[in-house]
C-alpha atoms as a PDB file:
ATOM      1  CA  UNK A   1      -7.706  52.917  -6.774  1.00  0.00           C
ATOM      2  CA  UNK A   2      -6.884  53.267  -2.885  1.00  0.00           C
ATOM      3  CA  UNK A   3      -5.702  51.111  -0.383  1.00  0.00           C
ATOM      4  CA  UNK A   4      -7.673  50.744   2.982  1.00  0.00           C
ATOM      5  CA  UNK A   5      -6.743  49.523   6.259  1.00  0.00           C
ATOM      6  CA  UNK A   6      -9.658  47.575   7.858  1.00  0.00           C
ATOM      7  CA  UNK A   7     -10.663  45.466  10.952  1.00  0.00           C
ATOM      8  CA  UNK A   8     -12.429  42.537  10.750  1.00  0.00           C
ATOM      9  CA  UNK A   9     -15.710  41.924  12.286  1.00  0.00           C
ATOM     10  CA  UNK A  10     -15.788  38.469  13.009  1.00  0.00           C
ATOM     11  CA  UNK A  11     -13.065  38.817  15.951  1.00  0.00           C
ATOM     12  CA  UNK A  12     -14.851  41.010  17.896  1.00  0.00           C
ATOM     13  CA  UNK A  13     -15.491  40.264  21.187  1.00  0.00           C
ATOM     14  CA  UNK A  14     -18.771  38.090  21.168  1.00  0.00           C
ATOM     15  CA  UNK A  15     -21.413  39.267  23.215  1.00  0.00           C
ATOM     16  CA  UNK A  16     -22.749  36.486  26.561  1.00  0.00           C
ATOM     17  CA  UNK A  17     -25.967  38.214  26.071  1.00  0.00           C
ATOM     18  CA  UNK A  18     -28.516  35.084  24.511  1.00  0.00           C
ATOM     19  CA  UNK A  19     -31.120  38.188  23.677  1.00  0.00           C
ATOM     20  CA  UNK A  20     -28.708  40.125  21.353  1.00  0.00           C
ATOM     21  CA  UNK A  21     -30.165  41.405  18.010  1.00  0.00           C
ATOM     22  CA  UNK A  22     -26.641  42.186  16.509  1.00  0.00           C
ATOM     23  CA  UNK A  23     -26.553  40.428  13.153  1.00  0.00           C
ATOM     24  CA  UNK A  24     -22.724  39.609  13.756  1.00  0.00           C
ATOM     25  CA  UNK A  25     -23.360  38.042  16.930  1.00  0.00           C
ATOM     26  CA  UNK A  26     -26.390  35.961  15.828  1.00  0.00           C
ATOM     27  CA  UNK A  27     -25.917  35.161  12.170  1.00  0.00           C
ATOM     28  CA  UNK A  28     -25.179  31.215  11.299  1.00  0.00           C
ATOM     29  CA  UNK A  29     -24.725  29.382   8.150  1.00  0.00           C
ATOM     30  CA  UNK A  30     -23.733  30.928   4.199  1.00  0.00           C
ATOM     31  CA  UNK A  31     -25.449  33.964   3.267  1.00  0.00           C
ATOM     32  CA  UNK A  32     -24.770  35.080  -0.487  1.00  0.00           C
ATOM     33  CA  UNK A  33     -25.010  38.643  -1.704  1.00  0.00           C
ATOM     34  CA  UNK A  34     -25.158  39.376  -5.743  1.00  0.00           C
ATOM     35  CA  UNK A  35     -24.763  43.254  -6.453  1.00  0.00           C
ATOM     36  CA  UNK A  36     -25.158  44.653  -9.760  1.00  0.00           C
ATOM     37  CA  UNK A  37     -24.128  48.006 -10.741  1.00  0.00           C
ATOM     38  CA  UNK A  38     -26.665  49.352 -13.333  1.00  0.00           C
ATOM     39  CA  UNK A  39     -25.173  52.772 -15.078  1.00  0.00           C
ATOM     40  CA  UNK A  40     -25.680  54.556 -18.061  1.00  0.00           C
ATOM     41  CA  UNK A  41     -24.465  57.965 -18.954  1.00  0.00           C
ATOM     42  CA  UNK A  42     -26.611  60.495 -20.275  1.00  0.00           C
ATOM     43  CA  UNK A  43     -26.643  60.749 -23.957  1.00  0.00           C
ATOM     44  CA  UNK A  44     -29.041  63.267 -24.820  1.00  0.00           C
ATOM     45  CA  UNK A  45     -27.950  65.730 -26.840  1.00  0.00           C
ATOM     46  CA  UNK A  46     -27.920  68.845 -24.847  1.00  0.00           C
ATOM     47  CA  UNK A  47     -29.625  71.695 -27.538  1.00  0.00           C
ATOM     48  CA  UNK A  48     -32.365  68.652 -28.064  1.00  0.00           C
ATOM     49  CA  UNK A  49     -32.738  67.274 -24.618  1.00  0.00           C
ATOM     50  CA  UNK A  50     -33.228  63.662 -26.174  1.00  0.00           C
ATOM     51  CA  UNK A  51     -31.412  61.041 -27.530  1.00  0.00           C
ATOM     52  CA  UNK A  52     -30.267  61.118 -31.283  1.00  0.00           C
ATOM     53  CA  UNK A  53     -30.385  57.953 -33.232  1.00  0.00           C
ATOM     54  CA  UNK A  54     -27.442  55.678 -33.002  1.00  0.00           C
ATOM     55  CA  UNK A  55     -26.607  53.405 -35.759  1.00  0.00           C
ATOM     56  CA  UNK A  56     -24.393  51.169 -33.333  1.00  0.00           C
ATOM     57  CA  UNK A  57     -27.648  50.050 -31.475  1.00  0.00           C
ATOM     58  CA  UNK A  58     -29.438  48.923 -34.356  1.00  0.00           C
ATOM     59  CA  UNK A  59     -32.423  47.147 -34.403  1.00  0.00           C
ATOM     60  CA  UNK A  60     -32.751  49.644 -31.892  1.00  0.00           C
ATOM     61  CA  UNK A  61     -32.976  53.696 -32.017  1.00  0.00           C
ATOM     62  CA  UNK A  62     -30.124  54.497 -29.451  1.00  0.00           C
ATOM     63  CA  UNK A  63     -28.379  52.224 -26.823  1.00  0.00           C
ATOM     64  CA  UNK A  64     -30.016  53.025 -24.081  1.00  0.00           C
ATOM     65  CA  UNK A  65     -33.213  51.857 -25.531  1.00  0.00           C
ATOM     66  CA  UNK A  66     -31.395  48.484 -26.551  1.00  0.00           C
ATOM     67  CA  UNK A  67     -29.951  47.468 -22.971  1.00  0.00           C
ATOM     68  CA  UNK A  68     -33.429  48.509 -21.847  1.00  0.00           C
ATOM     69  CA  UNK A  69     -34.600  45.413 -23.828  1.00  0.00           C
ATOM     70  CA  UNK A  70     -32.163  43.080 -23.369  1.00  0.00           C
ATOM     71  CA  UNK A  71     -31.742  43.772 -19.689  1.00  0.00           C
ATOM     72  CA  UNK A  72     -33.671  46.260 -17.292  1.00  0.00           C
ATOM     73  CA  UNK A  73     -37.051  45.326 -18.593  1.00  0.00           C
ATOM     74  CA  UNK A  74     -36.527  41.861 -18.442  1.00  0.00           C
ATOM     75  CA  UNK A  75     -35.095  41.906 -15.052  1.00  0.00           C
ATOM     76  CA  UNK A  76     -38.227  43.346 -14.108  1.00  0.00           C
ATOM     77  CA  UNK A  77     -39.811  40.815 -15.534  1.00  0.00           C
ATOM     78  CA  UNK A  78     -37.887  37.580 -14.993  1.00  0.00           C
ATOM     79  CA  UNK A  79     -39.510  34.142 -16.241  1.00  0.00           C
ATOM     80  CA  UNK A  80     -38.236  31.229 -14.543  1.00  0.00           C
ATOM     81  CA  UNK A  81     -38.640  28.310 -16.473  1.00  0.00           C
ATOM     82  CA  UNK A  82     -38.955  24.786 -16.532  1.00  0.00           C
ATOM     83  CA  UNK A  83     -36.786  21.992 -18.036  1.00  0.00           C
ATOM     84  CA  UNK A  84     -38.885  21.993 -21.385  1.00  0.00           C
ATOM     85  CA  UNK A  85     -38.869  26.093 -21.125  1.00  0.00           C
ATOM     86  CA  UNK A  86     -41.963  26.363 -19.859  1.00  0.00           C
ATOM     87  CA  UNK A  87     -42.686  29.648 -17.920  1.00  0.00           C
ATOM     88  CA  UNK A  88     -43.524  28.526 -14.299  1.00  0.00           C
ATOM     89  CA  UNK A  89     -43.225  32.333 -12.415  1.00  0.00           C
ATOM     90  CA  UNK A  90     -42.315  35.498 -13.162  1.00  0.00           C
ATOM     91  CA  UNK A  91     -39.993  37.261 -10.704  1.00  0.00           C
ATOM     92  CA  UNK A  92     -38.614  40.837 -10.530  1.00  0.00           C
ATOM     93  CA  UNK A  93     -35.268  39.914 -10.380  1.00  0.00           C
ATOM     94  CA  UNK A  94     -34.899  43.438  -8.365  1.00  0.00           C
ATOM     95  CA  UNK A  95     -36.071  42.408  -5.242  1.00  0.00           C
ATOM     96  CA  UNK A  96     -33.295  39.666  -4.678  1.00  0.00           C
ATOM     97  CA  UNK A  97     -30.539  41.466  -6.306  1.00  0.00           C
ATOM     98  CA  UNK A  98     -28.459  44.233  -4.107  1.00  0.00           C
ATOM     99  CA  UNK A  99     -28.178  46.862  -6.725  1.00  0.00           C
ATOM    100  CA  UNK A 100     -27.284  50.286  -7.120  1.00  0.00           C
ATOM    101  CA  UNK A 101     -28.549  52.385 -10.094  1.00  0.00           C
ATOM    102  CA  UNK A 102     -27.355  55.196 -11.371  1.00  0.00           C
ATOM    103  CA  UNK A 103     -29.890  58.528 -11.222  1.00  0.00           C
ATOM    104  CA  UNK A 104     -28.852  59.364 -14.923  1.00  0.00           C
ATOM    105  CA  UNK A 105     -29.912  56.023 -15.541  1.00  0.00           C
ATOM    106  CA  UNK A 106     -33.323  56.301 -13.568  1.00  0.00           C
ATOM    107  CA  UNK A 107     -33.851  59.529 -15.370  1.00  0.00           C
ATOM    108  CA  UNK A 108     -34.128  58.072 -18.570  1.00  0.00           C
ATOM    109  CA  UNK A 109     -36.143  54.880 -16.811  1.00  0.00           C
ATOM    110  CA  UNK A 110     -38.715  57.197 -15.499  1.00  0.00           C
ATOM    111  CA  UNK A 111     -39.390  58.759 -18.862  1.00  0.00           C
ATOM    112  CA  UNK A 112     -39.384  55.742 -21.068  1.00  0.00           C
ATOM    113  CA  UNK A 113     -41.228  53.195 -19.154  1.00  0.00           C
ATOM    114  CA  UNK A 114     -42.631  54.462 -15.798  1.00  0.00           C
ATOM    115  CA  UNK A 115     -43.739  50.825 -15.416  1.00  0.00           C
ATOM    116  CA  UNK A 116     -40.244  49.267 -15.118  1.00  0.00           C
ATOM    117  CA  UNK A 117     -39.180  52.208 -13.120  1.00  0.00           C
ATOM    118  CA  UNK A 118     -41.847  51.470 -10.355  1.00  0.00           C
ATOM    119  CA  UNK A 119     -41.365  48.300 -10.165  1.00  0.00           C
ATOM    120  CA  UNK A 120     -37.689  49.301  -9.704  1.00  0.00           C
ATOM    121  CA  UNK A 121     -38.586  50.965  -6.586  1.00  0.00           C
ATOM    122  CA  UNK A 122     -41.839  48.113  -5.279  1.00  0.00           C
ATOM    123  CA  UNK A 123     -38.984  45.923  -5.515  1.00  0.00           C
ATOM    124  CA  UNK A 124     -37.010  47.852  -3.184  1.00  0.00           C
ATOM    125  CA  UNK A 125     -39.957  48.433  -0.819  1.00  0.00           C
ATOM    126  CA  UNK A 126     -40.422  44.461  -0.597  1.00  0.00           C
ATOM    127  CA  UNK A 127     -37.148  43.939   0.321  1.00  0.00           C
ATOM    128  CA  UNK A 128     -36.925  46.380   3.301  1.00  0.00           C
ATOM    129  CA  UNK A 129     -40.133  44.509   4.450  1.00  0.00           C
ATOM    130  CA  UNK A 130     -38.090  41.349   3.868  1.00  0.00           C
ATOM    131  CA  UNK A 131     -35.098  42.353   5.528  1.00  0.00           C
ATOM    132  CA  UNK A 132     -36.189  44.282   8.639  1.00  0.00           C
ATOM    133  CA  UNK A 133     -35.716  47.388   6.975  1.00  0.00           C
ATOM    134  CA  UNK A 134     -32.790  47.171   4.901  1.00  0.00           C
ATOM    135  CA  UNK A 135     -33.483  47.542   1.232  1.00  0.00           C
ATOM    136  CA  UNK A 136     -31.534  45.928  -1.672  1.00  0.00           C
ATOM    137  CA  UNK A 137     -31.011  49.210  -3.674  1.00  0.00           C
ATOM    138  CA  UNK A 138     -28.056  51.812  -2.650  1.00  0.00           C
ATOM    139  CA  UNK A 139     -27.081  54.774  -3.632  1.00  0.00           C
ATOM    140  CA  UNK A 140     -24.689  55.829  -6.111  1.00  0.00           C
ATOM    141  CA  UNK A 141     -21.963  59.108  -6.773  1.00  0.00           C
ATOM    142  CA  UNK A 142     -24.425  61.097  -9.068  1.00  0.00           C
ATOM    143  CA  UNK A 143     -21.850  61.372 -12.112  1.00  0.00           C
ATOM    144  CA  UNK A 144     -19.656  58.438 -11.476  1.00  0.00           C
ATOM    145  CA  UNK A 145     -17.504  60.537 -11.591  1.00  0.00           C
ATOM    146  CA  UNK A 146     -13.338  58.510  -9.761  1.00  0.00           C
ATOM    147  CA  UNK A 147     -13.751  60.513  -6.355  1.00  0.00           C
ATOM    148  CA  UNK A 148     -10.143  60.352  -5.207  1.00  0.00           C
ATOM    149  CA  UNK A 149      -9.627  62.496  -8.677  1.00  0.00           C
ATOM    150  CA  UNK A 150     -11.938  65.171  -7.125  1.00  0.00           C
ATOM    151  CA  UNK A 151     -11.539  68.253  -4.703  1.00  0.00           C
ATOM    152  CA  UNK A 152     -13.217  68.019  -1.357  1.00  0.00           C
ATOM    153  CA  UNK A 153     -16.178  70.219  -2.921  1.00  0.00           C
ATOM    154  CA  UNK A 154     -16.588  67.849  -5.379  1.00  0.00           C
ATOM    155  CA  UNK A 155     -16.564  65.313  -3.845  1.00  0.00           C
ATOM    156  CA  UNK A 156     -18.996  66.798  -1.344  1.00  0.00           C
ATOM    157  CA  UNK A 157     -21.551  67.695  -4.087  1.00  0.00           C
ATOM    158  CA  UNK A 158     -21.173  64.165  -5.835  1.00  0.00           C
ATOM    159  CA  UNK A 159     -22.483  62.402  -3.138  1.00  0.00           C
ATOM    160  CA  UNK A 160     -24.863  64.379  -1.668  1.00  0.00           C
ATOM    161  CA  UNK A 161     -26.691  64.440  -5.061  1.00  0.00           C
ATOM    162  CA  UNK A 162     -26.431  60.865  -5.491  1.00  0.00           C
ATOM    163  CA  UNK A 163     -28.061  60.604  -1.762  1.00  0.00           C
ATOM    164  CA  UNK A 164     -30.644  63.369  -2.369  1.00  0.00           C
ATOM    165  CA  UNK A 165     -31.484  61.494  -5.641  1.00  0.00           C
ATOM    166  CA  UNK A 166     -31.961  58.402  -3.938  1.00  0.00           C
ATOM    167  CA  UNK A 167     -34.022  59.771  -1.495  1.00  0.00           C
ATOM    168  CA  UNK A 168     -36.187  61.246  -3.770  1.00  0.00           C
ATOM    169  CA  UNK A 169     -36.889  57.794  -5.424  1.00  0.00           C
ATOM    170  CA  UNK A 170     -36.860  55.436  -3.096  1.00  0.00           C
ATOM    171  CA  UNK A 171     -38.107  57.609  -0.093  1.00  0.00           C
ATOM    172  CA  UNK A 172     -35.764  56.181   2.757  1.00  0.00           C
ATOM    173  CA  UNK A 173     -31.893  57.271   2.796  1.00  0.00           C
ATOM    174  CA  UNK A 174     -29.239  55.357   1.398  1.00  0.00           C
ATOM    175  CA  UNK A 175     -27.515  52.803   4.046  1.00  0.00           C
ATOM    176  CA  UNK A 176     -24.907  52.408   1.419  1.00  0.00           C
ATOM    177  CA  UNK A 177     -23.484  53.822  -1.827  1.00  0.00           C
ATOM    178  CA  UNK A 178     -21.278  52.590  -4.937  1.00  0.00           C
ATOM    179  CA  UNK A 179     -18.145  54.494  -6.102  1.00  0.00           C
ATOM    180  CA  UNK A 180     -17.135  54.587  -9.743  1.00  0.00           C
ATOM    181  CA  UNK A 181     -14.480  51.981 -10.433  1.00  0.00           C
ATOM    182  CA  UNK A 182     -14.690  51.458  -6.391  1.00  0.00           C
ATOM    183  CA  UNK A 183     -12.076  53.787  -6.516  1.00  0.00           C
ATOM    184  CA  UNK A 184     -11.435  55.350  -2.820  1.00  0.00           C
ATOM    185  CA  UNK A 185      -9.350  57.227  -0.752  1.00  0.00           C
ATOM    186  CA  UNK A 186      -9.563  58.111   3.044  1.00  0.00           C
ATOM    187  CA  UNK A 187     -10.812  61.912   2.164  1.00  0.00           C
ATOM    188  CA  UNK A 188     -13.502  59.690   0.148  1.00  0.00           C
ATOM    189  CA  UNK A 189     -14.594  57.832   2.962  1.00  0.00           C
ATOM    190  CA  UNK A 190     -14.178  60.817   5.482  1.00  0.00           C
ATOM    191  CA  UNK A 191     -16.702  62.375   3.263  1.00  0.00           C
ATOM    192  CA  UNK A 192     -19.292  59.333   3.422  1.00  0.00           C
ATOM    193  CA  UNK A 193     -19.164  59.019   6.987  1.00  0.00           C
ATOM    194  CA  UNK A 194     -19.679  62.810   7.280  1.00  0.00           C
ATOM    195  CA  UNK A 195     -22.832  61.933   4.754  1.00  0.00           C
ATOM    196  CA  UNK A 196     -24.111  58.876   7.055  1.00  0.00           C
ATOM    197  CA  UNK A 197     -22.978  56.775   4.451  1.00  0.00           C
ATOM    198  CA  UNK A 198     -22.410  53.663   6.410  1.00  0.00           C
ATOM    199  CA  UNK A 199     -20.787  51.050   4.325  1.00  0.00           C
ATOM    200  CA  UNK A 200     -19.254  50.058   0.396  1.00  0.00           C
ATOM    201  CA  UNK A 201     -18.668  47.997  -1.420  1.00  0.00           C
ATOM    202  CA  UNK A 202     -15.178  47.271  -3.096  1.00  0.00           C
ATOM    203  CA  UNK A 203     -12.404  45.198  -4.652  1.00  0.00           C
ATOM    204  CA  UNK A 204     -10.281  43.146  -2.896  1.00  0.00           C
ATOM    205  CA  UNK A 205      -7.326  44.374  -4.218  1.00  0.00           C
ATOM    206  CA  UNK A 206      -8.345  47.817  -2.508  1.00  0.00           C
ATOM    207  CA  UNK A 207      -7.193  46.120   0.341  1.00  0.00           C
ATOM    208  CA  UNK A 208      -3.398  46.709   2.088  1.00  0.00           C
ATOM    209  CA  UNK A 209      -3.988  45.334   5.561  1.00  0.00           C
ATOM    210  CA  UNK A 210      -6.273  44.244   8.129  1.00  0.00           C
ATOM    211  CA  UNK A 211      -6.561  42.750  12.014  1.00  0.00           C
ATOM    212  CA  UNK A 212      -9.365  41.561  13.995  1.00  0.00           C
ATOM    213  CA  UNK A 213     -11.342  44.584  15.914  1.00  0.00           C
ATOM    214  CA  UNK A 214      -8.852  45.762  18.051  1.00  0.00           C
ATOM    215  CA  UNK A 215      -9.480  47.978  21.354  1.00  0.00           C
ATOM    216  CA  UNK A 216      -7.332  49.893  24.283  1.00  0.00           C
ATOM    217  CA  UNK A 217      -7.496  46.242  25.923  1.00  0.00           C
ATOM    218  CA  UNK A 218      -7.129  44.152  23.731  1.00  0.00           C
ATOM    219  CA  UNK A 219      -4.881  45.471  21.043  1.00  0.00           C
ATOM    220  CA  UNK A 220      -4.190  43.571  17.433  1.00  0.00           C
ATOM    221  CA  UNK A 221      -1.631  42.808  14.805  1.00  0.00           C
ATOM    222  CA  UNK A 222      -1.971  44.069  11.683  1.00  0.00           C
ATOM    223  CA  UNK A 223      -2.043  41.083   9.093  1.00  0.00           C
ATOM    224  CA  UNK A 224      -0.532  42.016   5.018  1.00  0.00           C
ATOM    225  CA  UNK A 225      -3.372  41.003   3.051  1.00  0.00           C
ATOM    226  CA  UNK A 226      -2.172  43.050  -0.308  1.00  0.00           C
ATOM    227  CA  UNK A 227      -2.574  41.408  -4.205  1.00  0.00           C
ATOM    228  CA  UNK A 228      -6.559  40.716  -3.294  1.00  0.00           C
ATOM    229  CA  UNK A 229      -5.534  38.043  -0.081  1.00  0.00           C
ATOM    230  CA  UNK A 230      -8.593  39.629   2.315  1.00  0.00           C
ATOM    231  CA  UNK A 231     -11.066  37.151   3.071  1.00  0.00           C
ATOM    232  CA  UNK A 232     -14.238  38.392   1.394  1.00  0.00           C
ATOM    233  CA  UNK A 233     -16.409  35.995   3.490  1.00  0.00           C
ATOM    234  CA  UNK A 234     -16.591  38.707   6.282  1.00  0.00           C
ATOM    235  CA  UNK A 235     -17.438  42.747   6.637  1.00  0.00           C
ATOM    236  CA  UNK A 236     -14.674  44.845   7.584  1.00  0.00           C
ATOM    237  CA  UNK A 237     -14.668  48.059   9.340  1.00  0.00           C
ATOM    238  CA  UNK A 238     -12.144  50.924   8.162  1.00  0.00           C
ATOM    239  CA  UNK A 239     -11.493  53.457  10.832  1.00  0.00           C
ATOM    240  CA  UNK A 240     -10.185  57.160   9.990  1.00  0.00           C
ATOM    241  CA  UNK A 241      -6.804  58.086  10.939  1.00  0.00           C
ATOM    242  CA  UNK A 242      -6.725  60.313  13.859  1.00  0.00           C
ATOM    243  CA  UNK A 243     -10.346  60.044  13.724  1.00  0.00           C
ATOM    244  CA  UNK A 244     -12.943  59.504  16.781  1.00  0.00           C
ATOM    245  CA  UNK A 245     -12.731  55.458  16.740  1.00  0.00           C
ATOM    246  CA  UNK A 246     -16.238  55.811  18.400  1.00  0.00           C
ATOM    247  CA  UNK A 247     -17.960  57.853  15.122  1.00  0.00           C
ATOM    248  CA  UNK A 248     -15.400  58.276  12.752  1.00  0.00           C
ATOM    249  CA  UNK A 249     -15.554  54.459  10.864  1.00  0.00           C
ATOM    250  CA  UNK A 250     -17.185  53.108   7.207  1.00  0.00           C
ATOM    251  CA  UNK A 251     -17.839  49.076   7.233  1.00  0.00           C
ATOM    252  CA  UNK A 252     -16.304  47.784   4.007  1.00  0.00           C
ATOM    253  CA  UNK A 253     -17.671  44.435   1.787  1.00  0.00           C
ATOM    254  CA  UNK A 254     -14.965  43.334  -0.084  1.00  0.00           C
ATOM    255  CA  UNK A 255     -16.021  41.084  -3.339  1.00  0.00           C
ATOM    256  CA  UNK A 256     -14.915  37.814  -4.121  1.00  0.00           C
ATOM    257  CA  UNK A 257     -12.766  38.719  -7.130  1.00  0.00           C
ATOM    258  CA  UNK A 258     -12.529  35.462  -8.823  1.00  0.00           C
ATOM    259  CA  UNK A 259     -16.368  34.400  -8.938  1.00  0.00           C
ATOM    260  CA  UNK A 260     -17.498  38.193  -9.814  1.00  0.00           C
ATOM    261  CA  UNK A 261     -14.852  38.122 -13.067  1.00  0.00           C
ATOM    262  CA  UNK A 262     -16.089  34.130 -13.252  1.00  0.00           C
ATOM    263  CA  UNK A 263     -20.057  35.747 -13.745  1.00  0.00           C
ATOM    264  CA  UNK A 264     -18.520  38.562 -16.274  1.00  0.00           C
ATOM    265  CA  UNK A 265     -15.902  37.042 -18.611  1.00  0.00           C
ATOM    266  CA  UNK A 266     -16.450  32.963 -18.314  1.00  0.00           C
ATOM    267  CA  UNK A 267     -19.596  30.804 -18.840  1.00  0.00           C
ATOM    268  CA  UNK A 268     -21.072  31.031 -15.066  1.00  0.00           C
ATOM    269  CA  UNK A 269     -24.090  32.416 -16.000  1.00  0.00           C
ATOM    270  CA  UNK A 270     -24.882  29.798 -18.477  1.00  0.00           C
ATOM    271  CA  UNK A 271     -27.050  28.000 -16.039  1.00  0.00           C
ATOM    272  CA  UNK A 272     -28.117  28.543 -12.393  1.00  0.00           C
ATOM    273  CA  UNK A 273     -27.006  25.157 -11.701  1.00  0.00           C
ATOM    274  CA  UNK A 274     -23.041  26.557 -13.095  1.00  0.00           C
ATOM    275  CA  UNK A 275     -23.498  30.051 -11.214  1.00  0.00           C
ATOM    276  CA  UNK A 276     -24.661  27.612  -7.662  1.00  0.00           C
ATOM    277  CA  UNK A 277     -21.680  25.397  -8.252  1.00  0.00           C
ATOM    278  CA  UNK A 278     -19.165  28.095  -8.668  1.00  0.00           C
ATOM    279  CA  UNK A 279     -20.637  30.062  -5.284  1.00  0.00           C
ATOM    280  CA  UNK A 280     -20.156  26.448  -3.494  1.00  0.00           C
ATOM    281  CA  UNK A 281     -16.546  26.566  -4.145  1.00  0.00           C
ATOM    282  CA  UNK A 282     -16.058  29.492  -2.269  1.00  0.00           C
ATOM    283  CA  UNK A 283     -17.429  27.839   0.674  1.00  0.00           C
ATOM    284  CA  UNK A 284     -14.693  28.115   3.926  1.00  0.00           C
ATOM    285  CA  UNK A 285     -14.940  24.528   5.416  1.00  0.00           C
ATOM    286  CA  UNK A 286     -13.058  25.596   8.445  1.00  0.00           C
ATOM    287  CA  UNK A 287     -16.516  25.244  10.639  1.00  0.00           C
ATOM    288  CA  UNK A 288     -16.544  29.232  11.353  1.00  0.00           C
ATOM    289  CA  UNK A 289     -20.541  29.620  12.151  1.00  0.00           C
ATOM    290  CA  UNK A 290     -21.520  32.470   9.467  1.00  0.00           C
ATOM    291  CA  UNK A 291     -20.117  33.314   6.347  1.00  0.00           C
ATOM    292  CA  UNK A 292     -20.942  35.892   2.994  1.00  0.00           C
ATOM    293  CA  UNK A 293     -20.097  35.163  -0.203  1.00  0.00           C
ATOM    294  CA  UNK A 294     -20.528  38.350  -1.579  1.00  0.00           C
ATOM    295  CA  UNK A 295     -20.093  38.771  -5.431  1.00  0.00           C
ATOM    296  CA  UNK A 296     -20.146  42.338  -7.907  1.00  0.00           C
ATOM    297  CA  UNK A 297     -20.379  43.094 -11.691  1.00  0.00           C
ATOM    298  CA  UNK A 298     -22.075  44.965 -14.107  1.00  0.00           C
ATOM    299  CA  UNK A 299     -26.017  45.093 -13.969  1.00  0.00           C
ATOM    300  CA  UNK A 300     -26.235  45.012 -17.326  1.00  0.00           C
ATOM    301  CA  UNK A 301     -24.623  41.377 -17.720  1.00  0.00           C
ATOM    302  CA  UNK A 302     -27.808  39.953 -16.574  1.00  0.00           C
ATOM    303  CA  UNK A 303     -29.433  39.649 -20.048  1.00  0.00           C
ATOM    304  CA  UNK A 304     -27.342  42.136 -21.962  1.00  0.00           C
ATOM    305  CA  UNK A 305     -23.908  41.308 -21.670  1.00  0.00           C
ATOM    306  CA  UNK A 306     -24.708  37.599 -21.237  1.00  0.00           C
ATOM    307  CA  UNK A 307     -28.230  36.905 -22.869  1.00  0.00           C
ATOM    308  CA  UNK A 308     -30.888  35.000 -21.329  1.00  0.00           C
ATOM    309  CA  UNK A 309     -29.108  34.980 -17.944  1.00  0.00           C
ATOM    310  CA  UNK A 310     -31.673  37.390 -16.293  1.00  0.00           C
ATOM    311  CA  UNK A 311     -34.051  34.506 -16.702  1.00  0.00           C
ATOM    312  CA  UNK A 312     -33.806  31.093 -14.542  1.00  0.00           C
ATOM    313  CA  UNK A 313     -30.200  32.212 -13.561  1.00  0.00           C
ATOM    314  CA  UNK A 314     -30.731  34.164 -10.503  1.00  0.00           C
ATOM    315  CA  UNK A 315     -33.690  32.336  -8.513  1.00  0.00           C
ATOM    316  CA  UNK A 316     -31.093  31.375  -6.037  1.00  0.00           C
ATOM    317  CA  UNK A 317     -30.653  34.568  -4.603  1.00  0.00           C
ATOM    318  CA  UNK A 318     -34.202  34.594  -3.440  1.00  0.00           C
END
C-alpha cells in the first residue's frame, strides 16, 4: 500500500574530501542485507492471561510454543555443519540477521524462555559493536496494525509504543522500524520522521518514481520506475512534500522482490550454496563501486516455514 517518490543516493554529489566517514562516499564492493520480520499476535485469552491449548499445533500445546521450536530457539542456537552433518559451531543466527521483532512477540519470549530472549538482545549488542554502532534489530508498529488505515492519533500512539518498547529492550533507540504489510503513506512517514525514525524498509512495488539527489543547482528528472522497476541495489531518500528538504526526509531500502519471494515460496533455502547462487545473480556488472543486495521475508521461514534452513543456510551473512 502507498506509492513513494524517492531520490537516489548514489548520484549525489561525491565528496573531494579523501578523510570522509560518509558510508555512501566510502563504501566499495557487494554488501548483502537479509531482514526477517519475526511477529506473532497475542493469543492469550484475555479473562486467563495465557494461552489455551490449540489442537492445530499439535505435538505442541499452542502455536506459539511450536514456531518457538522450530524457529526462534533454534535461530538462537544455529549449528553449522559439516558435509557428513557434523556440528562444527554454533552461531546465533541473530547477530547477522537485520531483524525486527514484534513486542507482542518478545512478550511471550521473555516469559517462556528468558534464555532465548537474552540472547535476542546480546545478539543485538554484538552487532552495534560490529557495526560502529548500528545494531541489526529495529523497531516495529506495536500492533501491526496497516498505518495508512489509521488516524493521525493512531498512528502516533502505534509507533511511539513500538519505539518505547524497543527501547526498553534493547536500551538504544530504534534507527529504523518495520510497517505491517510495508504499507505507507506520506502522513506515515511524516509521523516517523517526527519520531526520529530514520529509515524503512519496503517493497519495490511501493515505488512510483525516483531521480538522483537533486538540489537548487543542480536540479533532476524524475525517472517512472512503477510495477517494482527501482533498483534495489541502492538507498533512497523520500522527501516530504512542502516539507523542510533540510529535516523533513525518511531514507527508504527497497527489497529485491524476486530473491525475497525466491527464499519464501521456491527451494532457495535448501542449501547455502542455492541461497549464495541466487544473491550472485543479482549482482549489477555495470562496474558501479558499491552495491546492496538487500532481501525481506518472514522470520519465521528460517526453520519453521522452511525446516532446517536456520541451520548451515545463513553463515553467509556473517
Amino acid at each position: 500500500m502507498g506509492l513513494v517518490l524517492a531520490e537516489s543516493h548514489s548520484n549525489a554529489t561525491v565528496t573531494s574530501d579523501p578523510h570522509t566517514s560518509d558510508p555512501l562516499q566510502v563504501a566499495t564492493g557487494v554488501y548483502v542485507a537479509i531482514h526477517g520480520h519475526f511477529y506473532q499476535p497475542p493469543r492469550e485469552n484475555p479473562y486467563l492471561d495465557t494461552i489455551e491449548r490449540q489442537p492445530s499445533a499439535y505435538p505442541f500445546h499452542d502455536w506459539n510454543e511450536r514456531i518457538y521450536h522450530e524457529c526462534y530457539r533454534p535461530n538462537a542456537f544455529a549449528r553449522i555443519l559439516n558435509d557428513q552433518g557434523e556440528v562444527l559451531i554454533i552461531l546465533n543466527n541473530f547477530e547477522y540477521l537485520s531483524f525486527n521483532i514484534g513486542p507482542t512477540l518478545m512478550s511471550w519470549l521473555e516469559r517462556y524462555d528468558v534464555e532465548v530472549y537474552q540472547r535476542i538482545l546480546e545478539a543485538d549488542r554484538l552487532s552495534c559493536q560490529r557495526l560502529n554502532g548500528h545494531g541489526n534489530a529495529i523497531a516495529q508498529v506495536y500492533n501491526h496494525i496497516i498505518l495508512p488505515l489509521a488516524n493521525e492519533r493512531d498512528k502516533i500512539t502505534q509507533v511511539r509504543w513500538g519505539v518505547e518498547d524497543f527501547r526498553s529492550r534493547f536500551g538504544r533507540d530504534p534507527e529504523g522500524i518495520w510497517l505491517a504489510e510495508t504499507a505507507v503513506d506520506y502522513a506515515t512517514l511524516q509521523v516517523l520522521i517526527n519520531e526520529g525514525i530514520r529509515f524503512v524498509v519496503l517493497a519495490p512495488s511501493q515505488a512510483q518514481r525516483c531521480r538522483p539527489l537533486a538540489t537548487a543547482e543542480r536540479p533532476a528528472q524524475w525517472i517512472e520506475v512503477g510495477g517494482s522497476q527501482i533498483d534495489p541495489t541502492q538507498p533512497y531518500r523520500c522527501f516530504m512534500p512542502h516539507g523542510d528538504r533540510d529535516r523533513d526526509y525518511i531514507d527508504i531500502f527497497f527489497y529485491d522482490g524476486p530473491i525475497s519471494r525466491d527464499m519464501g515460496f521456491n527451494d532457495v533455502l535448501n542449501s547455502s550454496q542455492h541461497l549464495a547462487g541466487r544473491i550472485g545473480q543479482a549482482v549489477r556488472g555495470d562496474h558501479r563501486p558499491s552495491q546492496l543486495i538487500a532481501v525481506a521475508t518472514d522470520g519465521e521461514t528460517f526453520g519453521h516455514h522452511k525446516a532446517g534452513s536456520e541451520s548451515d543456510r545463513l553463515c553467509l551473512c556473517r
